[in-house]
Protein backbone atom coordinates (compact mmCIF):
# COMPACT_ATOMS: atom_id res chain seq x y z
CA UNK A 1 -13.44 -14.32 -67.57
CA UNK A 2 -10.34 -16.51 -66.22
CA UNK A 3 -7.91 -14.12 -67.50
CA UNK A 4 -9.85 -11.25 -66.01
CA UNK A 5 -10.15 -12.58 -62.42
CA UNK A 6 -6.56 -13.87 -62.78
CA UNK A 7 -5.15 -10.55 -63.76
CA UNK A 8 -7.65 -9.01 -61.19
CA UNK A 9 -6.13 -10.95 -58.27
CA UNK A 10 -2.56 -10.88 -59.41
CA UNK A 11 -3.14 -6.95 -59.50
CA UNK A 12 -4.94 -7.10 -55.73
CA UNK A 13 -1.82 -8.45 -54.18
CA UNK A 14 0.32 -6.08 -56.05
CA UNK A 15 -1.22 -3.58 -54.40
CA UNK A 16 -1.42 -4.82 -51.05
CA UNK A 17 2.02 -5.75 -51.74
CA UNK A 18 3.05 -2.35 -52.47
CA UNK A 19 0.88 -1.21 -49.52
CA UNK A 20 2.32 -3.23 -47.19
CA UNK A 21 6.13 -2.50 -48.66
CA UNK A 22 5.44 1.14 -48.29
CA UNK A 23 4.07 0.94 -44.86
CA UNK A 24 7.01 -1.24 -43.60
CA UNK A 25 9.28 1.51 -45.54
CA UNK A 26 7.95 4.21 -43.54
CA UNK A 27 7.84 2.59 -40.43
CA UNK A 28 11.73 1.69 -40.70
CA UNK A 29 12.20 5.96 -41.85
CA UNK A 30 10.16 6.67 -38.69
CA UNK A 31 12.38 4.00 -36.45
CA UNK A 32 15.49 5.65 -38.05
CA UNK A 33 14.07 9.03 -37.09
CA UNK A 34 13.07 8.50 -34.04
CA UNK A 35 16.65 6.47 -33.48
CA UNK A 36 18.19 9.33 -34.57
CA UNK A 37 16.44 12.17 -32.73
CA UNK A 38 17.20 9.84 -29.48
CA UNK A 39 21.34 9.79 -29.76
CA UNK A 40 20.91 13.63 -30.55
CA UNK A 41 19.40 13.98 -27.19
CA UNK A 42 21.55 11.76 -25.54
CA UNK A 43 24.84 13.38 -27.28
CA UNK A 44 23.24 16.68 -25.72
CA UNK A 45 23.16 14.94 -22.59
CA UNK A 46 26.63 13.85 -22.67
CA UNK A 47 28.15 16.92 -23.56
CA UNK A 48 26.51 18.93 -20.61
CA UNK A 49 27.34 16.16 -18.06
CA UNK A 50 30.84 16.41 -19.34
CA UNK A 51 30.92 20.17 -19.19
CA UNK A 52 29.85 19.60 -15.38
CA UNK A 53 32.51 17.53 -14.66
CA UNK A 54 35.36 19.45 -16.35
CA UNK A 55 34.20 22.89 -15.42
CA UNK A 56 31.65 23.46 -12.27
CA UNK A 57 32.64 25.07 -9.64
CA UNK A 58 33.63 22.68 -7.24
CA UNK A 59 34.04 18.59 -7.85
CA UNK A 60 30.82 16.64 -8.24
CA UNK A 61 29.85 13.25 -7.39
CA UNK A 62 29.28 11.53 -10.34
CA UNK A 63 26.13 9.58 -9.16
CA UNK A 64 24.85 12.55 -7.62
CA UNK A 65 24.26 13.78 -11.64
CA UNK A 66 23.06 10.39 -12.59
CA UNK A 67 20.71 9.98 -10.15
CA UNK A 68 19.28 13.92 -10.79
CA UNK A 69 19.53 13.12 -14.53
CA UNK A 70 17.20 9.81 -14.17
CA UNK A 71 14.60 12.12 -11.45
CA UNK A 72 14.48 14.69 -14.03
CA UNK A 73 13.09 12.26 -17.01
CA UNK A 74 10.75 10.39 -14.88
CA UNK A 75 9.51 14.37 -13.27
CA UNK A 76 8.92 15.27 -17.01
CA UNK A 77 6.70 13.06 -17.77
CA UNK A 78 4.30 14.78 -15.26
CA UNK A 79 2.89 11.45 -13.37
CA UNK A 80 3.31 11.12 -9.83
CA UNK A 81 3.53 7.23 -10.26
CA UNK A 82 6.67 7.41 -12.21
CA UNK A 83 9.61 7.89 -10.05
CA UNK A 84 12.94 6.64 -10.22
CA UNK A 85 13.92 4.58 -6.60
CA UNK A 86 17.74 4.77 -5.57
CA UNK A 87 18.58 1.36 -3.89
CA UNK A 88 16.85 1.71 -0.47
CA UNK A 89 13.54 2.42 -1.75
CA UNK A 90 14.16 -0.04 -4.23
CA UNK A 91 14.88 -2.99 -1.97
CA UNK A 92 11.73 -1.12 0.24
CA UNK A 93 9.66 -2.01 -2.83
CA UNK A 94 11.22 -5.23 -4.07
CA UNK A 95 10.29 -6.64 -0.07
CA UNK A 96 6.22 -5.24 -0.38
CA UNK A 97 6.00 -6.64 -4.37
CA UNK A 98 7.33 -10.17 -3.34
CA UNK A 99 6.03 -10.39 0.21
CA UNK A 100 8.87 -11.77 1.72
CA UNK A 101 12.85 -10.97 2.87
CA UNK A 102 15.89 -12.44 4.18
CA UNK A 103 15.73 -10.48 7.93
CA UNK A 104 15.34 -11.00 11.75
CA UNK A 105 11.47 -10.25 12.12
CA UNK A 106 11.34 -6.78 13.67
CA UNK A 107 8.90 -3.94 13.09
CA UNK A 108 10.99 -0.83 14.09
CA UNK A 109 11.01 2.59 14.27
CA UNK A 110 13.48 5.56 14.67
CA UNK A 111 13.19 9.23 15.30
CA UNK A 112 14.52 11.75 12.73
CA UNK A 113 16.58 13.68 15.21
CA UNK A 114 19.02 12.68 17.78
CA UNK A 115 20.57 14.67 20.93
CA UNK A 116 22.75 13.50 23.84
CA UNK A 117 19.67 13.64 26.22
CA UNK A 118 17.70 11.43 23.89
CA UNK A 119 19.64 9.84 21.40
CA UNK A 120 17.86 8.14 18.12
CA UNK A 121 18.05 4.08 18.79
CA UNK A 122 15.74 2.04 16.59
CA UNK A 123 12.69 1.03 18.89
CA UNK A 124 11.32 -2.52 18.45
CA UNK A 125 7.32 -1.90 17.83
CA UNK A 126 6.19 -5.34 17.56
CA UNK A 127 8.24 -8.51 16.56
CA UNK A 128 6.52 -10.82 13.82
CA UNK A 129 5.59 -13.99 15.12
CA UNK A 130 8.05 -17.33 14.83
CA UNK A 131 10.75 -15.13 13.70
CA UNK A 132 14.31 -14.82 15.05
CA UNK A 133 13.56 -11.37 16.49
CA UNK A 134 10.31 -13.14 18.09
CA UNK A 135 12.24 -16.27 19.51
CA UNK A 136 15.19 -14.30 20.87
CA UNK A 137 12.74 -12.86 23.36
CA UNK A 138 12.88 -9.39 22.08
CA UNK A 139 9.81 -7.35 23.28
CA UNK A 140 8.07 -4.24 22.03
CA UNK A 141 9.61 -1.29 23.52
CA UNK A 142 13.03 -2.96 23.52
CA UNK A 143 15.84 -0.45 22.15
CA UNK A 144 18.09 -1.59 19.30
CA UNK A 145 21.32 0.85 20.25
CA UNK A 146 23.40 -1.39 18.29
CA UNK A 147 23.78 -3.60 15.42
CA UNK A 148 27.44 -5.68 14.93
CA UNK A 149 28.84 -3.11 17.11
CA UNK A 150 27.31 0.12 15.28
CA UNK A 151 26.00 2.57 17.62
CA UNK A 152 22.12 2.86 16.25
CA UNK A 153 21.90 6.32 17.01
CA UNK A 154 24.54 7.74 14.31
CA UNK A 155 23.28 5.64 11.48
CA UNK A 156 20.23 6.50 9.35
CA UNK A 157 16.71 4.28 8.91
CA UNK A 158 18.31 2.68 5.77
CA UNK A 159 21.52 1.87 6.79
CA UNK A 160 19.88 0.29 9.98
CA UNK A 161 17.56 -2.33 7.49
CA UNK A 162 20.54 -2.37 5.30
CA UNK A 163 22.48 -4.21 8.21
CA UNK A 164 19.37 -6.44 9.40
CA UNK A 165 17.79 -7.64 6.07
CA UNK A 166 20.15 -9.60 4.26
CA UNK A 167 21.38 -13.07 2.79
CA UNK A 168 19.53 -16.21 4.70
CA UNK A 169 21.58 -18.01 7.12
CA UNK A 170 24.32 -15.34 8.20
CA UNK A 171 24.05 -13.88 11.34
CA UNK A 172 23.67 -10.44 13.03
CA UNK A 173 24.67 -8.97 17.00
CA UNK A 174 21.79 -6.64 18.26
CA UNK A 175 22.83 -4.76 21.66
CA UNK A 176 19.18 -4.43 23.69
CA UNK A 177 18.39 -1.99 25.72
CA UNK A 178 15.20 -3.01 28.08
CA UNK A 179 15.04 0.04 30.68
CA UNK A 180 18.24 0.05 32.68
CA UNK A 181 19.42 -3.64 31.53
CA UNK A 182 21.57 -4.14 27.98
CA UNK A 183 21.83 -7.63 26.73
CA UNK A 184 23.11 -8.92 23.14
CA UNK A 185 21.36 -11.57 21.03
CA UNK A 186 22.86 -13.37 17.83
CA UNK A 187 20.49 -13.55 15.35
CA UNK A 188 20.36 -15.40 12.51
CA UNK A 189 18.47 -14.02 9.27
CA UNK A 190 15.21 -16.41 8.03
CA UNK A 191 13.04 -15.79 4.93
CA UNK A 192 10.69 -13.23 6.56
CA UNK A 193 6.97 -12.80 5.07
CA UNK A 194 5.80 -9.45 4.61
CA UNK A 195 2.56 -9.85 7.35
CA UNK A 196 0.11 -8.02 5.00
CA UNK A 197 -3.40 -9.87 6.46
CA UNK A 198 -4.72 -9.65 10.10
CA UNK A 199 -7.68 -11.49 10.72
CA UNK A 200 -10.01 -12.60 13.65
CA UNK A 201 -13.39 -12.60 14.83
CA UNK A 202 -15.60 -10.01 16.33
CA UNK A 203 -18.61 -11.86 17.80
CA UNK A 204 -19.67 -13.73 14.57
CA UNK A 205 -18.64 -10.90 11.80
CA UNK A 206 -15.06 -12.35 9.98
CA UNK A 207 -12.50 -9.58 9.99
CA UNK A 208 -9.47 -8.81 7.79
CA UNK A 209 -7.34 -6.11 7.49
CA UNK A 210 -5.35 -6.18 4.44
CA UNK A 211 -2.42 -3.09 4.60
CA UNK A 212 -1.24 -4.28 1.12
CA UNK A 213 -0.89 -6.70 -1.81
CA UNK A 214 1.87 -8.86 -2.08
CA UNK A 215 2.11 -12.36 -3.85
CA UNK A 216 0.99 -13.86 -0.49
CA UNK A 217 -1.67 -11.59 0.53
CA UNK A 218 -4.37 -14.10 -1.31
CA UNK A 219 -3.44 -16.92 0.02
CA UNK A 220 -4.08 -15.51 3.59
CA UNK A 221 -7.62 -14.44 2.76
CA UNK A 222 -7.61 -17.60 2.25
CA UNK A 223 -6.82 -18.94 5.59
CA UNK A 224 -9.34 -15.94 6.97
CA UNK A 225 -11.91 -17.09 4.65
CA UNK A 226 -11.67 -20.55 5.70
CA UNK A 227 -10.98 -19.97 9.71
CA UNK A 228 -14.67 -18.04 9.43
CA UNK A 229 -16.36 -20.89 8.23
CA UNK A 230 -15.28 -22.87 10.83
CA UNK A 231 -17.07 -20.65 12.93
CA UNK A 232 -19.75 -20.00 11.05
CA UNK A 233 -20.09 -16.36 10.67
CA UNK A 234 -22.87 -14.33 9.66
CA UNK A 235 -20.23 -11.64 7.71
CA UNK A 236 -17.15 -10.75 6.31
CA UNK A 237 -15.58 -7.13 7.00
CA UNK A 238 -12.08 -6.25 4.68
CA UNK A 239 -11.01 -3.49 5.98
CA UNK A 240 -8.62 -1.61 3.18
CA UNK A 241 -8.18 1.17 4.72
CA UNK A 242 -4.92 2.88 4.56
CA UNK A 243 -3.96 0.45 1.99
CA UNK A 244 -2.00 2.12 -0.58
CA UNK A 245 -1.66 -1.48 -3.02
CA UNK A 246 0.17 -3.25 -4.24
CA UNK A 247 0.20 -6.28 -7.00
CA UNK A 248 -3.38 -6.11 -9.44
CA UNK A 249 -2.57 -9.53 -9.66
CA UNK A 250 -3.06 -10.45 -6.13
CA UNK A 251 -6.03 -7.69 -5.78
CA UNK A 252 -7.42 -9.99 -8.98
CA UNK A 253 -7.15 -12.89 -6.69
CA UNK A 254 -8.84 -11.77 -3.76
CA UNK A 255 -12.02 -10.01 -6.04
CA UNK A 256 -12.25 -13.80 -7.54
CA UNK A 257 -13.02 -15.63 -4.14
CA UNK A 258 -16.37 -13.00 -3.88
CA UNK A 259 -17.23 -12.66 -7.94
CA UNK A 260 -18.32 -15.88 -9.49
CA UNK A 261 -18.76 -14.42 -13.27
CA UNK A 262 -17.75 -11.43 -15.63
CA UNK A 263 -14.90 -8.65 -15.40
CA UNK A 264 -13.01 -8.37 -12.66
CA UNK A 265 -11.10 -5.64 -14.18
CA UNK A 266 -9.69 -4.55 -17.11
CA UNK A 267 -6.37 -2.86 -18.33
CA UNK A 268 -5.86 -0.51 -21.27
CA UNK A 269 -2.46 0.85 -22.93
CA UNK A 270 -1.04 1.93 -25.81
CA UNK A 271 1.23 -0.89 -25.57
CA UNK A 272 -0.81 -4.16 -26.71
CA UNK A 273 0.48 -6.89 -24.32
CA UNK A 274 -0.47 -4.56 -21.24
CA UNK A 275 -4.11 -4.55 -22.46
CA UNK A 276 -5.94 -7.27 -20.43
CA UNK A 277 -9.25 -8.30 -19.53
CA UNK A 278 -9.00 -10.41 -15.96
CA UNK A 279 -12.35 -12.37 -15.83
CA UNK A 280 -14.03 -14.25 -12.56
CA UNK A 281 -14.47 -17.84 -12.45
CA UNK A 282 -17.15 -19.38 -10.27
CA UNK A 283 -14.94 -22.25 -9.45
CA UNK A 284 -12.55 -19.89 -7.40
CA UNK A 285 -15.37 -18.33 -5.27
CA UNK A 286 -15.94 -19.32 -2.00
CA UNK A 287 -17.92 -16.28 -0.53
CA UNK A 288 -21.18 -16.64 -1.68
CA UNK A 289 -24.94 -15.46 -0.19
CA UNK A 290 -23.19 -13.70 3.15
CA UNK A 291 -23.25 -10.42 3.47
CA UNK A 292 -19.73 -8.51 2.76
CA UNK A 293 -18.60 -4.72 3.79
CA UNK A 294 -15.26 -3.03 2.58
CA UNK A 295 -13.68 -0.41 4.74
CA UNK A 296 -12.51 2.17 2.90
CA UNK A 297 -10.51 5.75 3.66
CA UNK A 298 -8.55 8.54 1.54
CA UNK A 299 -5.77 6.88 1.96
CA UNK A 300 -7.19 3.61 0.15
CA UNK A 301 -5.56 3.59 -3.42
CA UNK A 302 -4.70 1.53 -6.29
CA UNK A 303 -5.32 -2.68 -5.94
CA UNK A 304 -7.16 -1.06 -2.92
CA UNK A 305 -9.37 0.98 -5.24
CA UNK A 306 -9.17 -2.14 -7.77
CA UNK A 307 -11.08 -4.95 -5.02
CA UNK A 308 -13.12 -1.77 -3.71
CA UNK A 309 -14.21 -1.56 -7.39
CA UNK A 310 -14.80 -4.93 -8.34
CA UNK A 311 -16.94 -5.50 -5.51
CA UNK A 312 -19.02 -2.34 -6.08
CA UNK A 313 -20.19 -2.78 -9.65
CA UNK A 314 -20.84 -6.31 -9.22
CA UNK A 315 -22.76 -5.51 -6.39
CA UNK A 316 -21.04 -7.74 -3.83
CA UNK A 317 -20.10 -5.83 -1.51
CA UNK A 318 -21.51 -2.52 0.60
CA UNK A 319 -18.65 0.31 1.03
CA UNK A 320 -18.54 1.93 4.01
CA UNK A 321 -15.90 5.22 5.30
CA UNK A 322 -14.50 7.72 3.14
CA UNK A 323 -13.48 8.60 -0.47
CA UNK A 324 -10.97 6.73 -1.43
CA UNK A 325 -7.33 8.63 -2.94
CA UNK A 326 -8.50 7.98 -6.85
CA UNK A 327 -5.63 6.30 -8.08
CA UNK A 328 -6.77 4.72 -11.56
CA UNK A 329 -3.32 3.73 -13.10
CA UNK A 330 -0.76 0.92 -13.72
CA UNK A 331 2.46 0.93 -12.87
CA UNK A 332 5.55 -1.58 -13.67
CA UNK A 333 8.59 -1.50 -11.33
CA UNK A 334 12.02 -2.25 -13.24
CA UNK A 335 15.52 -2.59 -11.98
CA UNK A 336 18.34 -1.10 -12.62
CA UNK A 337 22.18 -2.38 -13.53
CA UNK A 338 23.11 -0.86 -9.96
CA UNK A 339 20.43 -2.13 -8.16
CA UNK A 340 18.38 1.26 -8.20
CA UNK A 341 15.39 0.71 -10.47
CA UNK A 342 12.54 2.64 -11.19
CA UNK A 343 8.16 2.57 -11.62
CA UNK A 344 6.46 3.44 -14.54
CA UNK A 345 2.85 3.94 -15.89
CA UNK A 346 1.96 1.95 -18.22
CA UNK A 347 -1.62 1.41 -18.06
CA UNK A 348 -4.81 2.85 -16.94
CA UNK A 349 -7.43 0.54 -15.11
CA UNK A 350 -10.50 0.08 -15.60
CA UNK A 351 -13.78 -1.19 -13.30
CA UNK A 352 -16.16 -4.01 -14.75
CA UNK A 353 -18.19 -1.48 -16.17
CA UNK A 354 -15.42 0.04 -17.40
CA UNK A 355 -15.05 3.00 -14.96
CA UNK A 356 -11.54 4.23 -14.32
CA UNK A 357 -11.63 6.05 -11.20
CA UNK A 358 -8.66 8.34 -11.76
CA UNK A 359 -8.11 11.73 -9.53
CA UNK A 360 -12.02 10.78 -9.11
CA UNK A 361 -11.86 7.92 -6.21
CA UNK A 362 -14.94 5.69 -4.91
CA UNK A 363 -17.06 7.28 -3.10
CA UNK A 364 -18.66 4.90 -0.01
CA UNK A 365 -22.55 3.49 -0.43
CA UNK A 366 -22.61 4.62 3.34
CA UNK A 367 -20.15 7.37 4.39
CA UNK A 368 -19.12 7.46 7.92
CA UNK A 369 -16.31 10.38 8.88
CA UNK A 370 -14.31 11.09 11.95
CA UNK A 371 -14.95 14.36 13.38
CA UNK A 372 -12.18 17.10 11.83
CA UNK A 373 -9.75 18.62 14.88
CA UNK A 374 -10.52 21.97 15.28
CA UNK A 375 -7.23 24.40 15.52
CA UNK A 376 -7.60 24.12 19.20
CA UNK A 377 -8.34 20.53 19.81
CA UNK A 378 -4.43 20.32 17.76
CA UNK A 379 -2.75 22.67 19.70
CA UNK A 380 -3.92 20.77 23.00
CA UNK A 381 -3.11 17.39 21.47
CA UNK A 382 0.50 19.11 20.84
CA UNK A 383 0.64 20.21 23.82
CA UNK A 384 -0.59 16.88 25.38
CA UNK A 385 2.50 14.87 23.51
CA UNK A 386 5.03 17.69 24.39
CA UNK A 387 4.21 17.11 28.23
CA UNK A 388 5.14 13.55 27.83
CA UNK A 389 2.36 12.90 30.84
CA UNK A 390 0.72 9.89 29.15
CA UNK A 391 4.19 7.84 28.09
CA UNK A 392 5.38 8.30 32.02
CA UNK A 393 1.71 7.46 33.56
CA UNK A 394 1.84 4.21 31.87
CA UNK A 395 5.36 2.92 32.52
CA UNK A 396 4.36 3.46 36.40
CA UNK A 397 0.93 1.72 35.61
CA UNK A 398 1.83 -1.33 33.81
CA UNK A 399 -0.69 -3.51 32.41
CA UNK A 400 -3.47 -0.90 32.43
CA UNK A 401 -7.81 -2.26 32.52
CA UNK A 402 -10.02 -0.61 30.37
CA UNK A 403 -11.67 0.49 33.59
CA UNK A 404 -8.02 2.17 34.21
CA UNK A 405 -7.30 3.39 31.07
CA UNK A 406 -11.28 5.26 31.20
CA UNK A 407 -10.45 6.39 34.58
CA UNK A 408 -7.00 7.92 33.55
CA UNK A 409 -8.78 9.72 30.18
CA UNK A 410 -11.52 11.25 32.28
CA UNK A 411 -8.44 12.77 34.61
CA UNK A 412 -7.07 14.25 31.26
CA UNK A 413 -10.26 15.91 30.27
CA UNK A 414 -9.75 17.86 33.15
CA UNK A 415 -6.15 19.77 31.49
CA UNK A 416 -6.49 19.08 27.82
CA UNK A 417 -9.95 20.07 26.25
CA UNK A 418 -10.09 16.52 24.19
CA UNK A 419 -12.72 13.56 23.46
CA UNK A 420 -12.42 11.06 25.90
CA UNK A 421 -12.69 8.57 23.77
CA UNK A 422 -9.81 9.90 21.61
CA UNK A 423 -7.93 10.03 24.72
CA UNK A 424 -8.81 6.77 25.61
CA UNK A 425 -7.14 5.32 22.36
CA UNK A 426 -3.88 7.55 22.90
CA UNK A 427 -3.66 5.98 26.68
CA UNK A 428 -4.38 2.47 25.10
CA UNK A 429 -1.91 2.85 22.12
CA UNK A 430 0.88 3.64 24.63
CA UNK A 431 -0.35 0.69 26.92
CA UNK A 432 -0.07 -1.53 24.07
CA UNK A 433 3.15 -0.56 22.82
CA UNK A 434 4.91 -3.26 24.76
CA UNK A 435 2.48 -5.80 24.00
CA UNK A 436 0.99 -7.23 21.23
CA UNK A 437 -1.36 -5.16 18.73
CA UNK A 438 -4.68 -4.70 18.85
CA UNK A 439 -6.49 -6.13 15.63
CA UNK A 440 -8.97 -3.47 16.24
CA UNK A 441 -10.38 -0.92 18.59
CA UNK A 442 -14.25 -0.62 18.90
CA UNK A 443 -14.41 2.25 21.73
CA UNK A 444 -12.56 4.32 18.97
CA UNK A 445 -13.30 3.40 15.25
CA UNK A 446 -16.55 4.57 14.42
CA UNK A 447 -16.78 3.43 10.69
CA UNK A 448 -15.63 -0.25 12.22
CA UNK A 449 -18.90 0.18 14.34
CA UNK A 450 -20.68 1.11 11.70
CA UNK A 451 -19.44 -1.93 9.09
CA UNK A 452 -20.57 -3.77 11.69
CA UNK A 453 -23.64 -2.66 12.30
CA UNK A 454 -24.91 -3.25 8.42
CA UNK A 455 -24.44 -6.51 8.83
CA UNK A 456 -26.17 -7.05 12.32
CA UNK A 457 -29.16 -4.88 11.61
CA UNK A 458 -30.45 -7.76 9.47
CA UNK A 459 -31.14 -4.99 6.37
CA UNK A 460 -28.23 -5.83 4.18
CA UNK A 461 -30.08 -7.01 1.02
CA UNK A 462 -32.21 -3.75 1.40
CA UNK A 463 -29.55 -2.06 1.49
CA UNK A 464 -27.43 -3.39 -1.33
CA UNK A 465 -30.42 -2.91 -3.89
CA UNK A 466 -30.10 0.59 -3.52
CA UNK A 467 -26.07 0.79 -3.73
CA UNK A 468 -24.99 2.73 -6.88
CA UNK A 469 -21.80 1.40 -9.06
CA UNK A 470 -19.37 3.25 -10.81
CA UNK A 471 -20.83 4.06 -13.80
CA UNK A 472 -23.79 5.45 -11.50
CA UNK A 473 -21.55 7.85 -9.27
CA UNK A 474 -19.56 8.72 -12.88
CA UNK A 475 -22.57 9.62 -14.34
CA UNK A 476 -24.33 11.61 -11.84
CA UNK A 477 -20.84 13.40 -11.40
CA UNK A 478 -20.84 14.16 -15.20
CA UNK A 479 -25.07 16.06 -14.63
CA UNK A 480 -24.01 17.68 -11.95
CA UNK A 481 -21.10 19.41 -13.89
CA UNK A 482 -23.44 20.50 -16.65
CA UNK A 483 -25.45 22.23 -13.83
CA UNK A 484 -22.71 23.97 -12.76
């Protein structure tokens, strides 16, 4: 009986061995295939850049083939999330991921198209608070027209961040412009945080406004979360809306102050280290028993859609606004040798009860919608901006009153068939663009009103038994397609 289980042991690990041999054998044939099928492809690619370059018609930029060559492998792989970044976009997306720059602290803008009557300076929309920009006394409204000498006007939106981001500590010349008076100031570049959370109160309701997710982001709900209590509000509004996301990490984060237990989300890929399971912990919340809306649009998307989620099928939070965009994958940015780089899927998300919400989005619990513009309400909006009357009212009415600004909208009705209230916001807009931004607008936003009105009404437990998850709205989605 010895000998039997000794020879029947000996001749179980044969096998395996054998098994395991063979497996590793065909493994290394398939590496060596797949090895080899790669330089065949790249000795293709070789020989037709070469061809290019010897025989096309006229000379070609070298780069220009690179850069098509790298577009063209991330557009076959038919994902609109995988897209290769030449340096500008890259840096663009380097500042948003890490939340902070070496720059002067301007928010700018700059029109597409220049002419001699109007020529294309970068305008200064708001500088960010205890920043260089901010304590050299530049306003919004100000004119940039030129930076170290370099008339603004000739120079694209890149090349003007190229020449005011930059290495901490050196210094940069902006010429101002400030109606008929032009000025210099020296600035010197600071480590500038990306300002990706506006907060404040509105009566006893919290309110943030998140427009991304950087490595900060948390850590300013934070501050929100804790400047509410000192006030002792009744509710907390986040207000994602036109959020396009960011870092799941910091989305992660932010779900964990409001979740106390359970899956936060989850990740799945073919590649095993990207599958993850990110899991609450109850001593990270701090929102507990208050009621809590989201804000949501079609523009929310990704670690938007990720919180939104989160929130939903836990059942913390009631949604409020529009479908959001439906983006339901993971992406990793990489850089490149030459400081291009590039974003790739590499994962698909999925919601605690393991919804992904792909090309599908989240629909609200309660959906509010702004009326849609009928074809003549645009053309008499065009028209409206083309007569400039608005931008030249308010420069000889400075420091419009609401009572003002009502007054002025009512006198517009009269020529442009519009809301008033919509042209209430466009007079207020341009009355604010030389002052400092409103953190909301309640004669305007109508799903703001309504976030706000869940909360006040006293019903918000009623209504959040009644709220549907994920796996409700997927499901209901799935019977009404078999009814089609």
């Amino acid at each position: 009986m010895k000998v039997f289980k000794k020879y029947f042991f000996i001749t179980v690990n044969t096998i395996l061995l054998s098994v395991f041999a063979s497996q590793c054998f065909a493994k290394s044939q398939s590496a060596t295939a797949d090895s080899s099928q790669s330089n065949k492809y790249l000795g293709i690619i070789n020989q037709l850049y070469y061809f290019i370059q010897q025989n096309y018609v006229e000379e070609v930029d070298p780069q220009i083939l690179y850069e098509g060559a790298l577009r063209g492998m991330l557009q076959a792989l038919d994902d609109p999330y995988s897209v290769y970044m030449d340096k500008s976009e890259w840096r663009n997306i380097s500042d948003t991921t890490q939340g902070s720059f070496g720059g002067v602290g301007l928010s700018i803008t700059k029109p597409s198209t220049t002419t001699k009557d109007k020529p294309a300076y970068v305008e200064v929309v708001q500088p960010i608070d205890d920043t260089p920009g901010d304590r050299a006394g530049i306003q919004p409204g100000d004119f940039i027209i030129a930076i170290n000498g370099v008339d603004t006007s000739t120079i694209t939106m890149d090349e003007v961040l190229g020449m005011l981001r930059g290495t901490i500590g050196e210094s940069v010349t902006v010429t101002i412009r400030r109606k008929s008076v032009e000025f210099d100031r020296v600035l010197v570049r600071a480590l500038i945080e990306n300002p990706t959370v506006k907060f404040g109160m509105i009566d006893r309701i919290g309110y943030i406004r998140l427009s991304e997710f950087s490595t900060n982001t948390a850590v300013h709900v934070q501050e929100a979360i804790d400047s509410f209590k000192e006030k002792n509000c009744a509710g907390i509004i986040l207000d994602l809306r036109n959020n396009g996301g960011g870092l799941l990490s910091s989305a992660v984060e932010i779900a964990d102050k409001f979740i106390d237990d359970g899956i936060i989300v989850q990740t799945k890929s073919r590649i095993e280290y990207e599958n993850a399971v990110y899991n609450a912990s109850a001593n990270k919340t701090v929102v507990k028993n208050m009621p809590v809306v989201v804000l949501i649009n079609r523009a929310s998307a990704s670690a938007s859609e990720i919180l939104t989620g989160a929130l939903k099928d836990t059942k913390k939070a009631y949604i409020v606004g529009e479908k959001s965009f439906g983006k339901g994958s993971v992406q990793i940015p990489s850089g490149l040798v030459n400081k291009d780089g590039f974003k790739i899927t590499v994962a698909r998300y999925y919601s605690p009860l393991d919804v992904n919400i792909d090309k599908r989005g989240i629909r609200p619990d309660m959906e509010v919608l702004y009326p849609e513009f009928t074809e003549e309400q645009k053309n008499e909006w065009e028209r409206l901006e083309k007569d400039g009357v608005v931008p030249s009212y308010v420069e000889n009415h400075p420091d419009m009153s609401e009572k003002e600004i009502s007054a002025y909208a009512n006198q517009l009705k009269k020529t442009y068939k519009l809301e008033e209230s919509f042209l209430r916001k466009i007079i207020r807009n341009e009355a604010g663009r030389t002052k400092k931004a409103l953190l909301y607008d309640l004669d305007y936003d109508i799903q703001l009103n309504a976030a706000i009105k869940v909360i006040k009404d006293g019903r918000f437990n009623e209504l959040m038994k009644n709220t549907k998850t994920l796996k409700d709205q997927l499901e209901e989605d799935e019977a009404a397609k078999k009814e089609e």
